[in-house]
C-alpha atoms as a PDB file:
ATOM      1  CA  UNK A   1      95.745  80.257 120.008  1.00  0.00           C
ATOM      2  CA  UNK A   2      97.404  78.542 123.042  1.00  0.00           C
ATOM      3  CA  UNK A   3     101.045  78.273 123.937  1.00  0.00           C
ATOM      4  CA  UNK A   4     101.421  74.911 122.369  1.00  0.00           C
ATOM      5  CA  UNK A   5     100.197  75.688 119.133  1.00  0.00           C
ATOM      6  CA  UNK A   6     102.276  79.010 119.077  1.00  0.00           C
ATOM      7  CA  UNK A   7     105.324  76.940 119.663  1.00  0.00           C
ATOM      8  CA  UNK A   8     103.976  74.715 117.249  1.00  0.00           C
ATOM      9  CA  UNK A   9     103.952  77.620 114.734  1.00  0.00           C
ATOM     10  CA  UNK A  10     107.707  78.528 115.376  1.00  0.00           C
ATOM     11  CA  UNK A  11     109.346  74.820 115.479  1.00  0.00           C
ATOM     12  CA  UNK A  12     106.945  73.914 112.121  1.00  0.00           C
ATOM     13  CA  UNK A  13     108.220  76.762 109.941  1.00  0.00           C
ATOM     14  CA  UNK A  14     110.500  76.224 107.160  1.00  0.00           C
ATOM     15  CA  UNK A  15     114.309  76.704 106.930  1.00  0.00           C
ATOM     16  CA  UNK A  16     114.154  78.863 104.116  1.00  0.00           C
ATOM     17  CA  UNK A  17     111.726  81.755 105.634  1.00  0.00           C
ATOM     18  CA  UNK A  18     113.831  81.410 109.103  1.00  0.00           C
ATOM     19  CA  UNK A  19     117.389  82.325 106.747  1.00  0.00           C
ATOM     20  CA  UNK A  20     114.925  84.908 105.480  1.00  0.00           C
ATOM     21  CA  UNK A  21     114.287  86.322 108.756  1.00  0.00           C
ATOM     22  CA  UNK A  22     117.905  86.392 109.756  1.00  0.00           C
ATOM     23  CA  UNK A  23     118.740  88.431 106.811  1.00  0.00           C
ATOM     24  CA  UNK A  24     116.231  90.594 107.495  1.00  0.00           C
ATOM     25  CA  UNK A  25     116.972  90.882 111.094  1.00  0.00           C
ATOM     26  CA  UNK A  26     120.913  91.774 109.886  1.00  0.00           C
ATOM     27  CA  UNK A  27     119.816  94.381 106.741  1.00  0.00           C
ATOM     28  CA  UNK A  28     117.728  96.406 109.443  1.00  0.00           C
ATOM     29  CA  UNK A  29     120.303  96.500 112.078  1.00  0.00           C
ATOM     30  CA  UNK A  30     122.753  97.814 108.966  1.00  0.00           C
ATOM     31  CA  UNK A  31     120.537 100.173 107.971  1.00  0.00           C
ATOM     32  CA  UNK A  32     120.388 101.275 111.373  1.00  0.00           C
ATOM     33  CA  UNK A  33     124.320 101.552 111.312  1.00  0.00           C
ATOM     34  CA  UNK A  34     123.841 103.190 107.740  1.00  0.00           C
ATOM     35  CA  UNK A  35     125.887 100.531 105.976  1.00  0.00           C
ATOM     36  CA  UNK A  36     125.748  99.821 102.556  1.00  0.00           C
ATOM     37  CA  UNK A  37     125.713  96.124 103.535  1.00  0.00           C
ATOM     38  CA  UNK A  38     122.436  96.606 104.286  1.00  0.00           C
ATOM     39  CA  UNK A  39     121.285  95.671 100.796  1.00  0.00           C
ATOM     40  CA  UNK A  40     123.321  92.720 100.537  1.00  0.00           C
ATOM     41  CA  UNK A  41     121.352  90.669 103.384  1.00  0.00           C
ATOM     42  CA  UNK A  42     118.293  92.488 102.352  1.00  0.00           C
ATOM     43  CA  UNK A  43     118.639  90.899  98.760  1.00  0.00           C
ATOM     44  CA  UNK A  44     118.470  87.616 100.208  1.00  0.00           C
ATOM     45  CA  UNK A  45     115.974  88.458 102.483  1.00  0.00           C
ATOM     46  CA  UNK A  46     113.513  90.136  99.620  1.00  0.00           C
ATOM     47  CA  UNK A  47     114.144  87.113  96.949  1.00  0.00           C
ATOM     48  CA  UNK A  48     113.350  84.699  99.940  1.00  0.00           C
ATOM     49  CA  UNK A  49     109.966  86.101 100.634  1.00  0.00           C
ATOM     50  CA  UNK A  50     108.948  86.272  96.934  1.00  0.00           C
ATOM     51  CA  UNK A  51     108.731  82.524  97.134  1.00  0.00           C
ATOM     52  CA  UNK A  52     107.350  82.627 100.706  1.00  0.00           C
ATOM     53  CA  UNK A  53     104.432  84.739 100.156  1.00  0.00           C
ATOM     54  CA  UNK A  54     103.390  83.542  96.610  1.00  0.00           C
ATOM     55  CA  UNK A  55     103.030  79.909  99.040  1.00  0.00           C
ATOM     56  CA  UNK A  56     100.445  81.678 101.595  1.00  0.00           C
ATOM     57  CA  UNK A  57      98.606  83.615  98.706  1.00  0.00           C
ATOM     58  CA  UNK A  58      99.715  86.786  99.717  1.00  0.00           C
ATOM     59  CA  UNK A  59     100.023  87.803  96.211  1.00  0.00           C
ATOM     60  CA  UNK A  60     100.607  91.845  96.968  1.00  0.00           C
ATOM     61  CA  UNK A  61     103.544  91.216  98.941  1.00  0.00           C
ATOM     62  CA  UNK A  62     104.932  88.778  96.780  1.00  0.00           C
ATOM     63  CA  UNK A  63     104.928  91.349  93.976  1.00  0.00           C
ATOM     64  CA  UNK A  64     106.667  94.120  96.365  1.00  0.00           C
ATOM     65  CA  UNK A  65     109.624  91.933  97.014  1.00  0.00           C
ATOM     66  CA  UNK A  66     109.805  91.156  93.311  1.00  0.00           C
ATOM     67  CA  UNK A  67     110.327  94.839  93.374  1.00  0.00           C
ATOM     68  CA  UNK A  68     112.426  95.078  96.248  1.00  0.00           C
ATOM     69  CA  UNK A  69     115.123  92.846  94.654  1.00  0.00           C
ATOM     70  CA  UNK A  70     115.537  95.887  92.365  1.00  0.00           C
ATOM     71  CA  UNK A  71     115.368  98.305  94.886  1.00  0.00           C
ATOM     72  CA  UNK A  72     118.794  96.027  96.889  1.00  0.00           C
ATOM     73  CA  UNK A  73     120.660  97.161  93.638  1.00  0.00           C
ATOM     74  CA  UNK A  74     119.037 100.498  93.346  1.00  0.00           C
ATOM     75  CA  UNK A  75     119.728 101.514  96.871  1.00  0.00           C
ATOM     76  CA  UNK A  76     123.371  99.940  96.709  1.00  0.00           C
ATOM     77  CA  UNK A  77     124.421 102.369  93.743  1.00  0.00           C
ATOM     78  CA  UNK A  78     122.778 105.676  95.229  1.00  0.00           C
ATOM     79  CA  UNK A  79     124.392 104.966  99.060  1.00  0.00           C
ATOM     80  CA  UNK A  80     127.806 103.778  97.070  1.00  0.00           C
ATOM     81  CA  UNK A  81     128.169 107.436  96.082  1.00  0.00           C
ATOM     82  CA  UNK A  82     127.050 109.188  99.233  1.00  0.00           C
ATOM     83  CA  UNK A  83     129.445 107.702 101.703  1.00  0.00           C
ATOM     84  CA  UNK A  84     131.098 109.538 104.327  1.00  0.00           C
ATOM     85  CA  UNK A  85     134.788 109.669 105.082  1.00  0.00           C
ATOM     86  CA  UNK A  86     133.596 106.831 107.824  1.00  0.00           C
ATOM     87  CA  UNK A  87     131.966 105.041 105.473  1.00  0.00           C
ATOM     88  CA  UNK A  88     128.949 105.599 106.205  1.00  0.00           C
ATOM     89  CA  UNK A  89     125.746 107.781 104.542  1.00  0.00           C
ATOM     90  CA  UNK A  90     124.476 110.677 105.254  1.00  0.00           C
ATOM     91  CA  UNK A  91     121.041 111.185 106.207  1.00  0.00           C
ATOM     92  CA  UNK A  92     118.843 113.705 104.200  1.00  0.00           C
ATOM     93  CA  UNK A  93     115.739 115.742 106.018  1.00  0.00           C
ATOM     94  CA  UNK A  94     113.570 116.061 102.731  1.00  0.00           C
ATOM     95  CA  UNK A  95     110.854 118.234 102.171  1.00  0.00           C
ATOM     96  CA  UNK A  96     107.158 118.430 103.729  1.00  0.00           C
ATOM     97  CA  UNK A  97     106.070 118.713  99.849  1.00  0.00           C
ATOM     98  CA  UNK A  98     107.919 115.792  99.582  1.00  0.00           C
ATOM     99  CA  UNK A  99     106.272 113.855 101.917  1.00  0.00           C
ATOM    100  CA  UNK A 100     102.969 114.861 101.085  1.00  0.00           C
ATOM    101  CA  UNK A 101     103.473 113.474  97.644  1.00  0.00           C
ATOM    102  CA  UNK A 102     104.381 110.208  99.061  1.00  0.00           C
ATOM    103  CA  UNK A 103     101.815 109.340 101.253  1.00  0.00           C
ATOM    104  CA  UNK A 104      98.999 110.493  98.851  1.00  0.00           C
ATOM    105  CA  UNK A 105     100.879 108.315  96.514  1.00  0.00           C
ATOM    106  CA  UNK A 106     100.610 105.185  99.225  1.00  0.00           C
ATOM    107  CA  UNK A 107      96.841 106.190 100.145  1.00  0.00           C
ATOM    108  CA  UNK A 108      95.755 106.226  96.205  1.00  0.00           C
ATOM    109  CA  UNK A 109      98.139 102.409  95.483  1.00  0.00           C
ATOM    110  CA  UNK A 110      96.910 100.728  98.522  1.00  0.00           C
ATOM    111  CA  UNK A 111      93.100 101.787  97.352  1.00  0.00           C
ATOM    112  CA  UNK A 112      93.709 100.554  93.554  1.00  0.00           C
ATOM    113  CA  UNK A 113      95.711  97.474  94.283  1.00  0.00           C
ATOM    114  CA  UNK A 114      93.142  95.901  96.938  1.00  0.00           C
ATOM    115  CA  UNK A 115      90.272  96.835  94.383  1.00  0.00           C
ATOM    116  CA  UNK A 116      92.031  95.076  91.847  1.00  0.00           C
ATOM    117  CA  UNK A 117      93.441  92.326  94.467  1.00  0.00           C
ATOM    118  CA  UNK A 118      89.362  91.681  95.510  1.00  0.00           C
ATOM    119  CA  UNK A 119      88.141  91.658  92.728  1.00  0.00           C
ATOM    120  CA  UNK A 120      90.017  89.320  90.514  1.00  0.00           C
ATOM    121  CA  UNK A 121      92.269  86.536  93.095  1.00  0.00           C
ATOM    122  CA  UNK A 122      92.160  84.538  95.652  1.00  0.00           C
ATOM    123  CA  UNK A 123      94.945  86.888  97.829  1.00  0.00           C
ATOM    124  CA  UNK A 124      93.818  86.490 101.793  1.00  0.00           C
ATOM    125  CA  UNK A 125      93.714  90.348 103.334  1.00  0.00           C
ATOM    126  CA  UNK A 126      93.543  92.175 100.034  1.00  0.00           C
ATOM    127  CA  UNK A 127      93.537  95.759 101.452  1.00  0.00           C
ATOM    128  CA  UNK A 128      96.089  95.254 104.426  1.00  0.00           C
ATOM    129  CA  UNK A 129      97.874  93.686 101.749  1.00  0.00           C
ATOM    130  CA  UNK A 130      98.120  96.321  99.606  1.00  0.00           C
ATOM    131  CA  UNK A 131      98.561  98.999 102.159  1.00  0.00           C
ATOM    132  CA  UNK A 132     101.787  97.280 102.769  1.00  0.00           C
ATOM    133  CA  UNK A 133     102.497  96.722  99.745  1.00  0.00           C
ATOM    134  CA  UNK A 134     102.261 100.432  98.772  1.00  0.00           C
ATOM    135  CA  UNK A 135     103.397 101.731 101.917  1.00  0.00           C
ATOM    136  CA  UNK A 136     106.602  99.264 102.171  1.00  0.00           C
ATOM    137  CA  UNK A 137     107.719 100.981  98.144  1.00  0.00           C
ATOM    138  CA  UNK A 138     106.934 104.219  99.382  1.00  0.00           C
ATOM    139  CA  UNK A 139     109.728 103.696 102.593  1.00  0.00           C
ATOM    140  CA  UNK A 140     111.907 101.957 100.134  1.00  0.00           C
ATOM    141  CA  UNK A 141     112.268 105.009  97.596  1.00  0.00           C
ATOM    142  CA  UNK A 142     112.774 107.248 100.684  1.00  0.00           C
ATOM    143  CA  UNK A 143     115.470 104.874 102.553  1.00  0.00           C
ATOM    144  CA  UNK A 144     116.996 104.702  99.029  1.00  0.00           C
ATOM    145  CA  UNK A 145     117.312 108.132  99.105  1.00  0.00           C
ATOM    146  CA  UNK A 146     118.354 108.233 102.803  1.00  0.00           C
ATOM    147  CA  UNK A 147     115.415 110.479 103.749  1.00  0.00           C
ATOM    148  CA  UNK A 148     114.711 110.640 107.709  1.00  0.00           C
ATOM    149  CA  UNK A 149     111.385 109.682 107.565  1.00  0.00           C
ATOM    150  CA  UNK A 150     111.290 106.625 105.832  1.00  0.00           C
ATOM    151  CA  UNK A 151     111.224 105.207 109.324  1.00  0.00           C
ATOM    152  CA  UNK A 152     108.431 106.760 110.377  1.00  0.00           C
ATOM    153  CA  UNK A 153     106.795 104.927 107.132  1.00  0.00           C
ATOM    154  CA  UNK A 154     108.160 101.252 107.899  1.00  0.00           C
ATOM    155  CA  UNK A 155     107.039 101.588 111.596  1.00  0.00           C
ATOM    156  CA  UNK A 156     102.937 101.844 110.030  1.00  0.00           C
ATOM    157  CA  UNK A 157     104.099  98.899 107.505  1.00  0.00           C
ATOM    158  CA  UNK A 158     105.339  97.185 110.447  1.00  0.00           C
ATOM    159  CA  UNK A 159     102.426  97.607 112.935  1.00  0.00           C
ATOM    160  CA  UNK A 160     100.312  95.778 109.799  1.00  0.00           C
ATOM    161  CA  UNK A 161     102.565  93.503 108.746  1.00  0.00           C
ATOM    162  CA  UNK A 162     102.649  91.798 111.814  1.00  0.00           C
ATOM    163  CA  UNK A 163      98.935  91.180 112.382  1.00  0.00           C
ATOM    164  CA  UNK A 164      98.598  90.084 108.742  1.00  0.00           C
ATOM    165  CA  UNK A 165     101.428  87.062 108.998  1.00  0.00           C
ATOM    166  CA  UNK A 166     100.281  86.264 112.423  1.00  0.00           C
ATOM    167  CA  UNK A 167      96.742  85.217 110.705  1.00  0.00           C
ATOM    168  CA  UNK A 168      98.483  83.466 108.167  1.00  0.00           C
ATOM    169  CA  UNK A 169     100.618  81.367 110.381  1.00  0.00           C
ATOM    170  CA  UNK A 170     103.846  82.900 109.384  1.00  0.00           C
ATOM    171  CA  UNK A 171     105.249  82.822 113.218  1.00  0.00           C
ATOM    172  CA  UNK A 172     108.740  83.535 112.360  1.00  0.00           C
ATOM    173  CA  UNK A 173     107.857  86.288 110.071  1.00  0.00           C
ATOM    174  CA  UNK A 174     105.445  87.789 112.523  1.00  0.00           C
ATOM    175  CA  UNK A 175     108.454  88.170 115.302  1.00  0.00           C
ATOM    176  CA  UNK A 176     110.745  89.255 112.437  1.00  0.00           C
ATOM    177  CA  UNK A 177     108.527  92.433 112.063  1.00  0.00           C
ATOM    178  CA  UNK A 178     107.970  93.514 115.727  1.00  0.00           C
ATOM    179  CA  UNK A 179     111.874  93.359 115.472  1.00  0.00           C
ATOM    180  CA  UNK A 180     111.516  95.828 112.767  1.00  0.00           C
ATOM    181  CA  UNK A 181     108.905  97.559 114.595  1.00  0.00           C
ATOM    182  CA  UNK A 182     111.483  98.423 117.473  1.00  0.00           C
ATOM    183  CA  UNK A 183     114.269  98.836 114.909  1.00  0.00           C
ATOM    184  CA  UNK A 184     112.220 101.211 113.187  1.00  0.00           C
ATOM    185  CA  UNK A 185     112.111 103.658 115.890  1.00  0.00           C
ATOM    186  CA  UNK A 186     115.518 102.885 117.100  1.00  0.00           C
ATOM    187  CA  UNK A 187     116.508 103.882 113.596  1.00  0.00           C
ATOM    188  CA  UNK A 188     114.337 107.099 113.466  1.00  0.00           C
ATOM    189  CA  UNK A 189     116.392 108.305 116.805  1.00  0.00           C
ATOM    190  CA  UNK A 190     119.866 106.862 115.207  1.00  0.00           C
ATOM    191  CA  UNK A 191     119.401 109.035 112.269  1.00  0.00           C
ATOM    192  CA  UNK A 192     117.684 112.311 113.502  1.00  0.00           C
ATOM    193  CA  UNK A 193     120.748 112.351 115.990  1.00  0.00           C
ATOM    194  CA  UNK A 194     122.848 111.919 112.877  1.00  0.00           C
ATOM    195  CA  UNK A 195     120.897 114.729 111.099  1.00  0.00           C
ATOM    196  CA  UNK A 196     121.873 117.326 113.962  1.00  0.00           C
ATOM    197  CA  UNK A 197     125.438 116.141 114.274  1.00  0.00           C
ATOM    198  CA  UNK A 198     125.880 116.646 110.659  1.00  0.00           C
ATOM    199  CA  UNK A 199     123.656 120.470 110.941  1.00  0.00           C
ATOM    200  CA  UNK A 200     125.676 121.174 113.587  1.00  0.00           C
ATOM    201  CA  UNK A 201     129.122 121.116 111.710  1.00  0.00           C
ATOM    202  CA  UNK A 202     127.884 122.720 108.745  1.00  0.00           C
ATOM    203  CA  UNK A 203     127.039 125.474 110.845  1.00  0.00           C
ATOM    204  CA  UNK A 204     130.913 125.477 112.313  1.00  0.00           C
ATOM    205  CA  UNK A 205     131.998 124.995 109.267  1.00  0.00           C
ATOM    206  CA  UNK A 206     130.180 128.050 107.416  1.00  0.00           C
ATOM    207  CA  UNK A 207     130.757 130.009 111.057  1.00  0.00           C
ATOM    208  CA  UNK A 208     134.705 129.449 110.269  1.00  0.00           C
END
């Protein structure tokens, strides 16, 4: 692909996925902040792309962000109730059991959904899609739940995500995830450095 065409790509795209990529571009930056607000843009964002990706056949991804319009509302009502006297949440280690579960959980989805994906449509990328998929509702629980690691989940997603709407033209989109991809591990540091402040006064407080 030359420069012109990859400009081309960019100018061409339509106004509703670029509003979906500035939402996006806005809920990662306040997750990164650990703002509830996060979910408001990222409601947007998620009911955006259902109509996106069910354009460019990506059918997996169009039935995540079905599900991550629920997840908006589900993460808004658990982060509503852990809330800081800042504001802001608090950022939970989790278990290696825990995420063991989880990405057996991703491994087994993304192998089922592409079978069924191949098998029966027309979706372009049917394993990458799935892995995604899977993957991307696997971060979601654990960001819902304000787990550390859920970054280091969405940072894989990412690293797919973007060669999969590259191929499918989806410029905007494309750029919109290698934001995420350095967001991602901004947002790992951001919230392990939380995690130690906040281990570091419960042990001054239980030392008092």
């Amino acid at each position: 692909m030359n420069a012109a065409e990859w400009f081309q790509g960019f100018a061409g795209a339509s106004p509703v996925e670029w509003v979906a990529t500035i939402c996006g571009f806005l809920c990662v930056y306040l997750i990164i902040r650990r703002s509830i607000w996060c979910f408001f843009f990222g409601f947007i964002q998620v009911s955006l792309y259902t109509w996106i990706f069910f354009g460019v056949k990506l059918y997996s991804d169009m039935m995540l962000h079905v599900f991550y319009m629920g997840f908006q509302i589900y993460g808004w009502r658990v982060w509503s109730k852990s809330k800081d006297p800042s504001g802001h949440i608090q950022v939970s280690k989790g278990s290696v059991n825990e995420y063991l579960f989880w990405f057996a959980v991703a491994i087994v989805s993304t192998v089922a959904l592409g079978s069924y994906m191949s098998a029966n449509t027309d979706a372009s990328f049917p394993y990458p899609d799935a892995f995604t998929t899977s993957a991307s509702l696997v971060a979601q629980w654990l960001l819902s739940h304000k787990k550390l690691l859920n970054w280091s989940v969405w940072i894989v997603v990412d690293i797919v995500a973007i060669a999969i709407y590259w191929q499918k033209g989806l410029f905007p989109t494309s750029a919109l995830y290698f934001c995420f991809l350095i967001m991602s591990c901004i947002g790992q540091y951001q919230w392990l450095m939380n995690l130690r402040h906040q281990q570091q006064l419960d042990l001054a407080r239980e030392n008092t």
